[in-house]
C-alpha atoms as a PDB file:
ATOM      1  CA  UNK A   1     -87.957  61.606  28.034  1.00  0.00           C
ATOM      2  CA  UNK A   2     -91.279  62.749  28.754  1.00  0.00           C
ATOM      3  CA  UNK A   3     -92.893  64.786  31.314  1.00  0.00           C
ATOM      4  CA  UNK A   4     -94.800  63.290  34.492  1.00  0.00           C
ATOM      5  CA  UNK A   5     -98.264  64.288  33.009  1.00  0.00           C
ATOM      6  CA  UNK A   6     -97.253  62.125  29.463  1.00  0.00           C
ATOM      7  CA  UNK A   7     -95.693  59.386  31.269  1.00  0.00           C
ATOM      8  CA  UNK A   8     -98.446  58.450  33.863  1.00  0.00           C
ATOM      9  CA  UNK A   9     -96.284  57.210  36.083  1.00  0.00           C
ATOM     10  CA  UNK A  10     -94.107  55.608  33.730  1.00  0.00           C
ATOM     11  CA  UNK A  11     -91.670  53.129  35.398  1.00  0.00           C
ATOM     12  CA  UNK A  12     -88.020  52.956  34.513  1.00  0.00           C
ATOM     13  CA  UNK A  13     -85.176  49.934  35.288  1.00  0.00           C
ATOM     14  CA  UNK A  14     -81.631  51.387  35.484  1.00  0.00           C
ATOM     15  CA  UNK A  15     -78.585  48.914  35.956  1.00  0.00           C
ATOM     16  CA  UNK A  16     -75.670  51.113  37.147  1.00  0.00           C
ATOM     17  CA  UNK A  17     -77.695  53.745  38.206  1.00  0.00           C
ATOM     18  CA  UNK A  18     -75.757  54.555  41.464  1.00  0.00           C
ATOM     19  CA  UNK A  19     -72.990  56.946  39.647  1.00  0.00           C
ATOM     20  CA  UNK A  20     -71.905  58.708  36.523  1.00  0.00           C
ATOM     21  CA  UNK A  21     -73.881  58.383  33.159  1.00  0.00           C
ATOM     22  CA  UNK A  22     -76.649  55.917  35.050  1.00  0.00           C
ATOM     23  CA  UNK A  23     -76.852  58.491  37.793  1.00  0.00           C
ATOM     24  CA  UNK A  24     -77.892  61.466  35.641  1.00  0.00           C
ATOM     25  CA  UNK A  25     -80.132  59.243  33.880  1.00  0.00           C
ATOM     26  CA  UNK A  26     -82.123  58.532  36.942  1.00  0.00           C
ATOM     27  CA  UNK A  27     -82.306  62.113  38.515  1.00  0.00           C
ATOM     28  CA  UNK A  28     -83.165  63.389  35.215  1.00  0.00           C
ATOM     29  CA  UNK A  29     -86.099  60.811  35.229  1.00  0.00           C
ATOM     30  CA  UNK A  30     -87.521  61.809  38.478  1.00  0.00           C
ATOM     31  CA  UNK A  31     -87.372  64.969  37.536  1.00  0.00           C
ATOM     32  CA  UNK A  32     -89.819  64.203  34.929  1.00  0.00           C
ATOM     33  CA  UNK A  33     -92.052  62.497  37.319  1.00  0.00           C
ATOM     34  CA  UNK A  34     -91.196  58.789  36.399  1.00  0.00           C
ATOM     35  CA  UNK A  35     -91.138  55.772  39.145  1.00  0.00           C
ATOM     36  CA  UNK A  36     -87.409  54.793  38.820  1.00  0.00           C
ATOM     37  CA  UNK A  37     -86.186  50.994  40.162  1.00  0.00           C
ATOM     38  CA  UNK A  38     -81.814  51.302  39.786  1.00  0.00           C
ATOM     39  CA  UNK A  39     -79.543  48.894  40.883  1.00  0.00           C
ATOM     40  CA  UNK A  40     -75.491  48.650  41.486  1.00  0.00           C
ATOM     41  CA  UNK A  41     -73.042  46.478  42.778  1.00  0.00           C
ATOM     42  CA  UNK A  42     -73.142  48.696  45.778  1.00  0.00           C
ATOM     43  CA  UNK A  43     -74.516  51.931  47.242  1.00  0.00           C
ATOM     44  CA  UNK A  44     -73.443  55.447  47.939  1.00  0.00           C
ATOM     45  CA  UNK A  45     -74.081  58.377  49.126  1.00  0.00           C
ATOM     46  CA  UNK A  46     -76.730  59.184  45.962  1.00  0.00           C
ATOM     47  CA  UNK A  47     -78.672  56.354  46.769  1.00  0.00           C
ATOM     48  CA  UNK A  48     -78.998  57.036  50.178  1.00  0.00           C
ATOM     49  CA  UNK A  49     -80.161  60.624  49.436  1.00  0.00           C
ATOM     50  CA  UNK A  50     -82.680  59.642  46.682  1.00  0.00           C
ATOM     51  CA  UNK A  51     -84.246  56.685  48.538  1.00  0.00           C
ATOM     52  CA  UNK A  52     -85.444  59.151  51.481  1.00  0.00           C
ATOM     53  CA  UNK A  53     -85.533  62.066  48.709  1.00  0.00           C
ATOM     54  CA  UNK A  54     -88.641  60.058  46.621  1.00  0.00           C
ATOM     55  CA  UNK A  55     -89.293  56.941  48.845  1.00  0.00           C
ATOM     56  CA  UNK A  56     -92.237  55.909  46.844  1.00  0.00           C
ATOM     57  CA  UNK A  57     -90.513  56.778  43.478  1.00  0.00           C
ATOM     58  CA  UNK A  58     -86.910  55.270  43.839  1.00  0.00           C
ATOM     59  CA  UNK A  59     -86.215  51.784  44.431  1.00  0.00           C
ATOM     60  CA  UNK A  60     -82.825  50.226  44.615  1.00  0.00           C
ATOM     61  CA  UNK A  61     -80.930  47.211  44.776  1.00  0.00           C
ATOM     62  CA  UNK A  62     -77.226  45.828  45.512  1.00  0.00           C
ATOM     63  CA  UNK A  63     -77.020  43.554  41.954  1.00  0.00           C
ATOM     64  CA  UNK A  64     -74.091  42.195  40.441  1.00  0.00           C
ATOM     65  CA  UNK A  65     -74.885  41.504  36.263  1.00  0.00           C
ATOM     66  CA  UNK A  66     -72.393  38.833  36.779  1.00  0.00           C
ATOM     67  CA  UNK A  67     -75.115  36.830  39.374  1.00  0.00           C
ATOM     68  CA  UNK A  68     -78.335  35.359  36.742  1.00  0.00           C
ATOM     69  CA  UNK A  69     -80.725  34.822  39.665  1.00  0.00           C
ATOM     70  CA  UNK A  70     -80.015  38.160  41.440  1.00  0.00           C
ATOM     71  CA  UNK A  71     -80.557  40.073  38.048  1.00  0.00           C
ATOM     72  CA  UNK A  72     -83.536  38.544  37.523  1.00  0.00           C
ATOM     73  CA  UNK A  73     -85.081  38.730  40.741  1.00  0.00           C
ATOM     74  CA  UNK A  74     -84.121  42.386  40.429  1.00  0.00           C
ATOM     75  CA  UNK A  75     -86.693  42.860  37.310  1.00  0.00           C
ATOM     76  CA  UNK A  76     -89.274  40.811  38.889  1.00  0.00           C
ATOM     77  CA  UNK A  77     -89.085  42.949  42.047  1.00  0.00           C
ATOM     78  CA  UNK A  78     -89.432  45.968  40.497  1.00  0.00           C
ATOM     79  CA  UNK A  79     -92.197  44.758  38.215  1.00  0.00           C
ATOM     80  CA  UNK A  80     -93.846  43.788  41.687  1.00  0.00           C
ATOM     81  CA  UNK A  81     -93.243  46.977  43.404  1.00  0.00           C
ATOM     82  CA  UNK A  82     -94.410  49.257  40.656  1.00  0.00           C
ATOM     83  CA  UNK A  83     -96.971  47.074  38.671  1.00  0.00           C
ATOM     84  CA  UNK A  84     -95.334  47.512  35.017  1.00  0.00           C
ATOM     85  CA  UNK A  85     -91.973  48.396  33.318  1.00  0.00           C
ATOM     86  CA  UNK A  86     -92.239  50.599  30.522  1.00  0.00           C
ATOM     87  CA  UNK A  87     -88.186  51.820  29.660  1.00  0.00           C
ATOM     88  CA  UNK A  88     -84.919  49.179  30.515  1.00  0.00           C
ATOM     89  CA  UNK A  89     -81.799  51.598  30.176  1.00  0.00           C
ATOM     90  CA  UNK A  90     -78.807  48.746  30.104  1.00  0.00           C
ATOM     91  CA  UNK A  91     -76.643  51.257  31.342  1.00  0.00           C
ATOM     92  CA  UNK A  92     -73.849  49.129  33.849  1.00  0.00           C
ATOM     93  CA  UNK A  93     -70.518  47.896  32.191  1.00  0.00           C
ATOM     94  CA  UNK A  94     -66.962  46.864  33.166  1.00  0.00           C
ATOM     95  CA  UNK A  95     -64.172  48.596  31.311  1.00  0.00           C
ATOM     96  CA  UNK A  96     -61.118  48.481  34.133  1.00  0.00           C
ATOM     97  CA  UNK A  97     -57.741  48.860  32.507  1.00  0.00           C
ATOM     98  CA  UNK A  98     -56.320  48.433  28.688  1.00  0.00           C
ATOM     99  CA  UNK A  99     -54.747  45.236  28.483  1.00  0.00           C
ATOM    100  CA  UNK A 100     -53.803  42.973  25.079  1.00  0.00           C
ATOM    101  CA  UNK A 101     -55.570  40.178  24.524  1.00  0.00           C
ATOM    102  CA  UNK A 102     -52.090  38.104  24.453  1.00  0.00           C
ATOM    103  CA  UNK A 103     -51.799  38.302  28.321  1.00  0.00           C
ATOM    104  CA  UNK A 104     -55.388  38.541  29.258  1.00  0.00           C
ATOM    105  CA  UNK A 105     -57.042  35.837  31.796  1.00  0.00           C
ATOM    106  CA  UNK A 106     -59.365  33.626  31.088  1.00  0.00           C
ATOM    107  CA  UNK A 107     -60.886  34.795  34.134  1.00  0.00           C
ATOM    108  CA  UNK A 108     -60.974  38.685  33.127  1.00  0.00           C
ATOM    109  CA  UNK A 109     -62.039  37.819  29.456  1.00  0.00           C
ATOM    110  CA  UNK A 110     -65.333  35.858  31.321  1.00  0.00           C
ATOM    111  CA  UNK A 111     -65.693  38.643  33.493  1.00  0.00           C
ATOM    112  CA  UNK A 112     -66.048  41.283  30.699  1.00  0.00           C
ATOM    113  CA  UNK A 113     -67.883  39.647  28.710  1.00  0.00           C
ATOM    114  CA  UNK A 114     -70.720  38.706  31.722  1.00  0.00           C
ATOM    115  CA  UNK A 115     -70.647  42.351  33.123  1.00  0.00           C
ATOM    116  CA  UNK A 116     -70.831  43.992  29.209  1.00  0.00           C
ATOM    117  CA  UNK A 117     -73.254  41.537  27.174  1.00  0.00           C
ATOM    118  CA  UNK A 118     -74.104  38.029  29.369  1.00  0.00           C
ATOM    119  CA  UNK A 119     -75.622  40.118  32.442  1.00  0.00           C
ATOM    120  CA  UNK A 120     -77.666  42.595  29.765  1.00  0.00           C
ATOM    121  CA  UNK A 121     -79.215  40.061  28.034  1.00  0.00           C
ATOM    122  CA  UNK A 122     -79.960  38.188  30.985  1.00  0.00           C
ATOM    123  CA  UNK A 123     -81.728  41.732  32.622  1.00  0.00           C
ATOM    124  CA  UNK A 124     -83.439  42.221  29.100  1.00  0.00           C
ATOM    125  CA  UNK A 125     -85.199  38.993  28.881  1.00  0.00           C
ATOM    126  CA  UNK A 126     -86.899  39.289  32.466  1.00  0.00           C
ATOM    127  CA  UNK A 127     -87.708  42.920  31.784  1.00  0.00           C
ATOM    128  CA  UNK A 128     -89.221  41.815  27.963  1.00  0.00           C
ATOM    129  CA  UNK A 129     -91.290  39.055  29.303  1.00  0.00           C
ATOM    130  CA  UNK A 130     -93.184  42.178  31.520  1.00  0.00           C
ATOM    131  CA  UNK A 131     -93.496  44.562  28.829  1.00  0.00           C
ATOM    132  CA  UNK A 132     -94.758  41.600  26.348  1.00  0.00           C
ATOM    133  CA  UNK A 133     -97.490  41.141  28.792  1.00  0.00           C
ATOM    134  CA  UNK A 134     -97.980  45.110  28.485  1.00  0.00           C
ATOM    135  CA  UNK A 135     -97.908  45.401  24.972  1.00  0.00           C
ATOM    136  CA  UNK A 136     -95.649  48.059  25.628  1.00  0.00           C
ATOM    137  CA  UNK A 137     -92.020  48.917  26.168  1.00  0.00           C
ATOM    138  CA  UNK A 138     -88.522  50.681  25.479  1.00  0.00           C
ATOM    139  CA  UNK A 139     -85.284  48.797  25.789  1.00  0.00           C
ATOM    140  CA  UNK A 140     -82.207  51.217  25.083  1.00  0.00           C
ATOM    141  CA  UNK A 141     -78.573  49.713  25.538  1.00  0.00           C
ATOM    142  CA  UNK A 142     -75.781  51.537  25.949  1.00  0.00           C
ATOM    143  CA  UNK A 143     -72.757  50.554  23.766  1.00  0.00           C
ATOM    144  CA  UNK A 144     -69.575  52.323  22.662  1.00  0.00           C
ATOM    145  CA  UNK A 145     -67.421  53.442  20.318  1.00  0.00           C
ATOM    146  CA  UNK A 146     -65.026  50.383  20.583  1.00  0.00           C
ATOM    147  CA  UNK A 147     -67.567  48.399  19.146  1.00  0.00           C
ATOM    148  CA  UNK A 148     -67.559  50.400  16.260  1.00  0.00           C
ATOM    149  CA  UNK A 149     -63.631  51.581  15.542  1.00  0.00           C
ATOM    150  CA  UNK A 150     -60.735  49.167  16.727  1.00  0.00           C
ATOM    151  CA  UNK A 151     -58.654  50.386  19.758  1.00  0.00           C
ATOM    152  CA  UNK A 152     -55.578  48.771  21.209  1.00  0.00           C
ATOM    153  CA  UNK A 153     -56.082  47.190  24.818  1.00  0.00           C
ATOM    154  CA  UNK A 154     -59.728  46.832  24.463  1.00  0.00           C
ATOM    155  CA  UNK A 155     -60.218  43.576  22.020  1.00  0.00           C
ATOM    156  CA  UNK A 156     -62.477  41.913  24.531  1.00  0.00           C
ATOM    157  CA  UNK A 157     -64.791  44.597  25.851  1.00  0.00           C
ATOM    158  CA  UNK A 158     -65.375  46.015  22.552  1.00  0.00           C
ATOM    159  CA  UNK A 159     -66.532  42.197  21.507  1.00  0.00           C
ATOM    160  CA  UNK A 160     -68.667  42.584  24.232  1.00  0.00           C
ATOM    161  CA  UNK A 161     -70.366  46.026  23.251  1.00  0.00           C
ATOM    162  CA  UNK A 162     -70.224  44.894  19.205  1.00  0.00           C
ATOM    163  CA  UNK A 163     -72.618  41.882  20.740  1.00  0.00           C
ATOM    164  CA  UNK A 164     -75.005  43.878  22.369  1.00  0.00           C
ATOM    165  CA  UNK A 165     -75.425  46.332  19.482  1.00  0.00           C
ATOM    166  CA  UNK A 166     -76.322  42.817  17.234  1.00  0.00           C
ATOM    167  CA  UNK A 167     -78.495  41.871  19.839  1.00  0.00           C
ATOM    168  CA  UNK A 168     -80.080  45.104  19.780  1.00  0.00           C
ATOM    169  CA  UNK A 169     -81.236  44.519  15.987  1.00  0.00           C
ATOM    170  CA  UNK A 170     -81.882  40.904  16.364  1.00  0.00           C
ATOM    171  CA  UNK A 171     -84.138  41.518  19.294  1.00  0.00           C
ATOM    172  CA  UNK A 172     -86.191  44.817  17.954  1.00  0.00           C
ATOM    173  CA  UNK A 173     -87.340  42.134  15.031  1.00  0.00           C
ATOM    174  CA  UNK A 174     -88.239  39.876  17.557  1.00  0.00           C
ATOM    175  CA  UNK A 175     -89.941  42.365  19.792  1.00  0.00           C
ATOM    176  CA  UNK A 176     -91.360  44.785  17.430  1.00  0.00           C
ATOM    177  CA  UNK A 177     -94.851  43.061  16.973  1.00  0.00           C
ATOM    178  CA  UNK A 178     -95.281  42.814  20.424  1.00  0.00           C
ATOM    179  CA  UNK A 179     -95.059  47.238  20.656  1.00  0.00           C
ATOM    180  CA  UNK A 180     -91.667  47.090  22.287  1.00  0.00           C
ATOM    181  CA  UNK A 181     -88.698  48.901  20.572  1.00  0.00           C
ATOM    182  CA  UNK A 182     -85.348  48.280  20.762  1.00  0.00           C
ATOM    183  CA  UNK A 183     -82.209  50.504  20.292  1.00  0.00           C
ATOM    184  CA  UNK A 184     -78.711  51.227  21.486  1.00  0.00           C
ATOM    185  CA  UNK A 185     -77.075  54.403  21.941  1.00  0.00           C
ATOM    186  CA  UNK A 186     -72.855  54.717  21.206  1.00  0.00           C
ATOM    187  CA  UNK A 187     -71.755  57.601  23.621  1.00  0.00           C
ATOM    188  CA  UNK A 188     -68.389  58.925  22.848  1.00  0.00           C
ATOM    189  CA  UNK A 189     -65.655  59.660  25.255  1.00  0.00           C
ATOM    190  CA  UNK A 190     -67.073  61.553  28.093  1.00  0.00           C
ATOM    191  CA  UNK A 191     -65.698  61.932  31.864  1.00  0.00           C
ATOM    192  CA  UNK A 192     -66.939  59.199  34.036  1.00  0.00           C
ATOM    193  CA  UNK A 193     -65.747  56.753  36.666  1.00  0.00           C
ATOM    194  CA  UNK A 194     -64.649  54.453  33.671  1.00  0.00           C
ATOM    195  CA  UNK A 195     -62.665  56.956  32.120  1.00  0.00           C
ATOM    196  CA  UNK A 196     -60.714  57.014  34.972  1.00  0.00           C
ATOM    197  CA  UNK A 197     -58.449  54.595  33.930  1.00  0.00           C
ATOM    198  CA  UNK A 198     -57.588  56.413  30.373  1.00  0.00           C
ATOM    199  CA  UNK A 199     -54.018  57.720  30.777  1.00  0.00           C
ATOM    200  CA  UNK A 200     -53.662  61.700  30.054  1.00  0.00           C
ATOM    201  CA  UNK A 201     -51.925  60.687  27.043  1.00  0.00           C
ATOM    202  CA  UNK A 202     -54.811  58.446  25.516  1.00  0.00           C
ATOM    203  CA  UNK A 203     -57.453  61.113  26.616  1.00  0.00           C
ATOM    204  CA  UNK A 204     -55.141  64.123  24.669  1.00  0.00           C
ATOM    205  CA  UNK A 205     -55.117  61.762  21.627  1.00  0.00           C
ATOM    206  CA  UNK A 206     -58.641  61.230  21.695  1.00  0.00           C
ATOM    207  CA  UNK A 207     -59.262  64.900  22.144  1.00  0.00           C
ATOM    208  CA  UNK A 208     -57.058  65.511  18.753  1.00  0.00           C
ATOM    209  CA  UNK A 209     -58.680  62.670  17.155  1.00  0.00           C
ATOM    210  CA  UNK A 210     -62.274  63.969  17.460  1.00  0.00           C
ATOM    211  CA  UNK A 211     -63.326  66.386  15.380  1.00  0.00           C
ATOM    212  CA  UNK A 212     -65.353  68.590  17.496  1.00  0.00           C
ATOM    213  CA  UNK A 213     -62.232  68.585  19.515  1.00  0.00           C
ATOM    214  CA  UNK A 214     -63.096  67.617  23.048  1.00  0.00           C
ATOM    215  CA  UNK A 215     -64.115  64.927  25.029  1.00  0.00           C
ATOM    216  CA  UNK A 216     -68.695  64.921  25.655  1.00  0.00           C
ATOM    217  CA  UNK A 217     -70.641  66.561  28.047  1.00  0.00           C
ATOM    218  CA  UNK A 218     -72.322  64.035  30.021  1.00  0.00           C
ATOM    219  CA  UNK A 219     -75.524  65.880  30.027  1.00  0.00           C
ATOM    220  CA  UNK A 220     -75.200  65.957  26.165  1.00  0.00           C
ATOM    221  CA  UNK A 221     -75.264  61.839  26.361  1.00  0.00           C
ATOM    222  CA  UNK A 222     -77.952  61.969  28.411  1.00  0.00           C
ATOM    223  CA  UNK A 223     -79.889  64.241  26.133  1.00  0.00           C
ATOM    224  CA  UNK A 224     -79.642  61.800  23.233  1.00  0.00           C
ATOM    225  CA  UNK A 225     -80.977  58.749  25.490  1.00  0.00           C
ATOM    226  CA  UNK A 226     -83.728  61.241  26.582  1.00  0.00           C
ATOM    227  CA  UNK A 227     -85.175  61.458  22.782  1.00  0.00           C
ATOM    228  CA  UNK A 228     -84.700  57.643  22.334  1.00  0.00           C
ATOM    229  CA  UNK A 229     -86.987  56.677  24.942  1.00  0.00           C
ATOM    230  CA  UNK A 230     -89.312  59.486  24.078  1.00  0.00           C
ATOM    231  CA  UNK A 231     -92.623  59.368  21.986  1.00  0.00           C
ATOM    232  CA  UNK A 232     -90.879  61.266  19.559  1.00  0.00           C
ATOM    233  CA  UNK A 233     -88.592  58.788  18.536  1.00  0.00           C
ATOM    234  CA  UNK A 234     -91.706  56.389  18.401  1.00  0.00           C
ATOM    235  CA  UNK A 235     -91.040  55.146  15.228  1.00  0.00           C
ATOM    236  CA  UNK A 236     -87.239  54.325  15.708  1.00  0.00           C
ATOM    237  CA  UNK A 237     -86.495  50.466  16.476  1.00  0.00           C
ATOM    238  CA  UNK A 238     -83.538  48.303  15.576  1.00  0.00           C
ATOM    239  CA  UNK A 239     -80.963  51.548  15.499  1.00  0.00           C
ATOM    240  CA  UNK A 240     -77.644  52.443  16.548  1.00  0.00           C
ATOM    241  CA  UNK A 241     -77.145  56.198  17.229  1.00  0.00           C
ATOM    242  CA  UNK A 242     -73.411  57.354  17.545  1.00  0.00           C
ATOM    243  CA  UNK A 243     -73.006  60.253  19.952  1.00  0.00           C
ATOM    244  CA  UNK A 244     -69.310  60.590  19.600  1.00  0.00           C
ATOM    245  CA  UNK A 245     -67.947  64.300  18.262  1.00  0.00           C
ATOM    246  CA  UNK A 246     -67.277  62.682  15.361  1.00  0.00           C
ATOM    247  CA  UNK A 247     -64.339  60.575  16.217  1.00  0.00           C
ATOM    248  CA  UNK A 248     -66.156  57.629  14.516  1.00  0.00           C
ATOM    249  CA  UNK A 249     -66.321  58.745  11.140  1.00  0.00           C
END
C-alpha cells in the first residue's frame, strides 16, 4: 500500500472488513493515512473502536452481499461521503462447513454462490462505474486455493471462487483502457474465523501437505495485497497471485 503523503487521501471500500483478514486490511490502511469505507453483516467491538478512533477516516455499514440494493447503496454512499474510490478489496465470503455436493440444498448452494461471486460482482460494478468516471482505480479480489486444487466438501464454494478469479481476467480487459486494474489474490490456509470450521485433522493434513510446512501468517497475506494495490505493482492487471506455502504446486 502506500503511505498517506503518496496516497492523497486515497479512499478504500472493504466488504468484510469488521474481522480477520478484512480487519487487518483496514487498520493497516489507516495506518497509511487512507480514508477507509468497510462494511459487514454486523458490527463489533473493532468497529466501534475505529469509528470514534478516525471518525472522519472510517466509515461503516451493516451490508449483507446477499441484498443487490443494500450493496450498492453501500458503494454509492461511500463514493458520496468521500468524493472518489480509488482501491475495492472484495474481501467478504461464506465458507461454513464441508459438505458433498450430493446432500447439499438448493438453498445453501444459492447462498454460497451469492455471498462468494453474485454479491462481488454486484459491489464491483457500482464501485467501477466511480472509478471509470475517475480514470482511476484498483479492484483486488480475494479468492482461494479451492479454486485452484480440488478439495472434498467444498465443490460449490470453490465454483464460486474459480468464477471470480475468471471474472477477474475478463474484467481487467474490459477495464484496463479506462486506468483501472484488476487482480485477485489466492491466500493459502491461514487462521481466521473461517478456518474455524476445519477439523484438527484437515488442518494437520494441510500442514503436511504444504511445503513450507505450516499454515500463513495473516500479516504475510496482507503483505501480498499491500504490493497489489501499490504503485509498484502498477503494471500488473488481469493476474492471479497464489500466496499459499506452496501447497498448490
Amino acid at each position: 500500500m502506500t503511505r498517506p503523503e503518496e496516497s492523497g487521501g486515497a479512499v478504500a471500500v472493504v466488504s468484510g472488513g469488521s474481522r480477520g483478514l478484512g480487519r487487518l486490511v483496514v487498520e493497516r490502511l489507516l495506518g497509511e493515512g487512507w480514508r477507509v469505507a468497510a462494511f459487514s453483516r454486523s458490527t463489533n467491538a473493532f468497529v466501534e473502536d475505529t469509528l470514534a478512533a478516525h471518525p472522519d477516516r472510517f466509515w461503516w455499514q451493516s451490508v449483507d452481499l446477499a441484498d443487490p440494493r443494500r450493496t450498492r447503496d453501500f458503494a454509492s454512499g461511500a463514493a458520496k461521503r468521500f468524493g472518489r474510490i480509488d482501491l475495492l478489496l472484495n474481501n467478504a465470503g461464506l465458507l461454513g462447513r464441508q459438505e458433498l455436493l450430493l446432500t447439499t440444498a438448493v438453498s445453501r448452494t444459492q447462498e454460497l454462490i451469492a455471498a462468494n461471486l453474485t454479491g462481488p460482482i454486484v459491489l464491483t460494478q457500482a464501485c467501477a462505474k466511480v472509478m471509470a468516471r475517475q480514470n482511476s482505480g484498483t479492484i483486488l479480489n480475494v479468492s482461494s486455493v479451492n479454486a485452484v486444487r480440488g478439495y472434498r466438501g467444498a465443490a460449490v464454494y470453490a465454483a464460486a471462487k474459480a468464477g471470480l478469479d475468471g471474472f477477474s481476467r475478463s474484467l481487467a480487459r474490459e477495464l484496463g483502457p479506462l486506468g483501472i486494474r484488476v487482480n485477485s489474490i489466492v491466500p493459502g490456509y491461514f487462521e481466521s474465523d473461517m478456518t474455524t470450521v476445519v477439523t484438527d485433522e484437515s488442518r494437520e493434513r494441510i500442514r503436511r501437505r504444504t511445503p513450507l510446512g505450516r499454515l500463513a501468517d495473516m500479516e504475510e497475506i496482507v503483505d501480498a495485497i499491500s504490493f497489489l494495490v501499490s504503485p509498484r505493482s502498477s503494471f500488473i492487471t488481469g493476474q492471479t497471485l497464489i500466496v499459499d506455502g506452496g501447497i498448490t504446486c
